[in-house]
Protein backbone atom coordinates (compact mmCIF):
# COMPACT_ATOMS: atom_id res chain seq x y z
CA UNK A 1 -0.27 13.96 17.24
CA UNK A 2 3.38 14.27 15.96
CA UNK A 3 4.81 12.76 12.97
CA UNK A 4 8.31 11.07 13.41
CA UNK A 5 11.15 13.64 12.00
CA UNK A 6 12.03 10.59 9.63
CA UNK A 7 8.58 10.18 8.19
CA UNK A 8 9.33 10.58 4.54
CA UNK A 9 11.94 7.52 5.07
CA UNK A 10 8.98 4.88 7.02
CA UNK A 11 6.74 5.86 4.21
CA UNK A 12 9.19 4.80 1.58
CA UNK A 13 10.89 1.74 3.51
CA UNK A 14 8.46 0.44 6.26
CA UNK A 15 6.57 -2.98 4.63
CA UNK A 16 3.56 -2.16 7.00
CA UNK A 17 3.22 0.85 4.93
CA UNK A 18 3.61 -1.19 1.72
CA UNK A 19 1.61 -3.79 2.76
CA UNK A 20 -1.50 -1.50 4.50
CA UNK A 21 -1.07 0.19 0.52
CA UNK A 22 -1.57 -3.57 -1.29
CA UNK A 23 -4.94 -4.11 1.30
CA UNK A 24 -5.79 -0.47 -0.42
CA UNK A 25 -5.60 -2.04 -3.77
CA UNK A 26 -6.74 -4.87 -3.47
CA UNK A 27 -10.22 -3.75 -2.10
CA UNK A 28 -10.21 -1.07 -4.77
CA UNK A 29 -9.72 -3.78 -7.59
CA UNK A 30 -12.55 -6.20 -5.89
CA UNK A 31 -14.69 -3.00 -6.31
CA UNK A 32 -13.95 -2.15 -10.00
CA UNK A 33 -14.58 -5.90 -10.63
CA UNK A 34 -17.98 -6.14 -8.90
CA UNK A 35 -18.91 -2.80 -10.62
CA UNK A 36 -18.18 -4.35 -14.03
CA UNK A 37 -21.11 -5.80 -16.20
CA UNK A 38 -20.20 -9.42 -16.38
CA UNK A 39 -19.22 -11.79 -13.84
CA UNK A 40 -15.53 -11.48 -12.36
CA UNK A 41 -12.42 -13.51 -14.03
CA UNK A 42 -11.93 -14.13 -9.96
CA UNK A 43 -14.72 -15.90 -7.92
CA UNK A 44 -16.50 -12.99 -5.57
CA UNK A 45 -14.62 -13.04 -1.94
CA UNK A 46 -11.22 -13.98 -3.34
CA UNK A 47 -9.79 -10.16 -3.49
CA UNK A 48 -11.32 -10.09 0.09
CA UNK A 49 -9.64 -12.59 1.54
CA UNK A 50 -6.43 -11.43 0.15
CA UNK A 51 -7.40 -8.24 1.59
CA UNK A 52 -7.55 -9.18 4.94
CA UNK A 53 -4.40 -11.81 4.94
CA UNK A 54 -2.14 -8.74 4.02
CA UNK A 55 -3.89 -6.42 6.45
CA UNK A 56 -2.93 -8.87 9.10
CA UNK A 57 0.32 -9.06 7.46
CA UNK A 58 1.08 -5.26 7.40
CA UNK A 59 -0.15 -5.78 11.29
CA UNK A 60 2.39 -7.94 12.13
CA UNK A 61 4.58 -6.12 10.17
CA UNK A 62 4.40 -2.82 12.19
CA UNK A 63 5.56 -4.93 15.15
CA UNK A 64 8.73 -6.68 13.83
CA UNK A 65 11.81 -4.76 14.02
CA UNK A 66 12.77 -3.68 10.61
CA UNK A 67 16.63 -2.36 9.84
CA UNK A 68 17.32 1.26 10.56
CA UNK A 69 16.00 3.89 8.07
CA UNK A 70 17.82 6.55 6.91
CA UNK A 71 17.22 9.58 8.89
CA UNK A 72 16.15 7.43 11.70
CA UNK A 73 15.60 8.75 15.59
């Protein structure tokens, strides 16, 4: 496995990169909420289901053509 030469630029630029990093968050804030005493301002599977819309969505993303990125091969 090779990275690109341009790396640094599709880790700054590319939305399936942004969007793959919102899934990340999202999870991680359904966990601290479930790991809180109390029940959740947010009814249990919401974050989830977010989740997995923009994990499709940073799917889709990696396939659409995005404008050139600086540094680009």
């Amino acid at each position: 496995m090779k990275l690109k030469s341009n790396w640094r630029a599709v880790l700054r630029h590319a939305w399936s990169v942004r969007l793959a990093a919102l899934a990340v968050v999202l999870s991680g804030v359904e966990v601290t909420l479930s790991c809180l005493a109390g029940s959740p301002p947010i009814p249990a599977g919401w974050f989830a289901a977010l989740s997995g819309a923009v994990t499709i969505a940073a799917a889709v993303a990696r396939l659409v053509s995005q404008k050139a990125l600086p540094g680009g091969e």
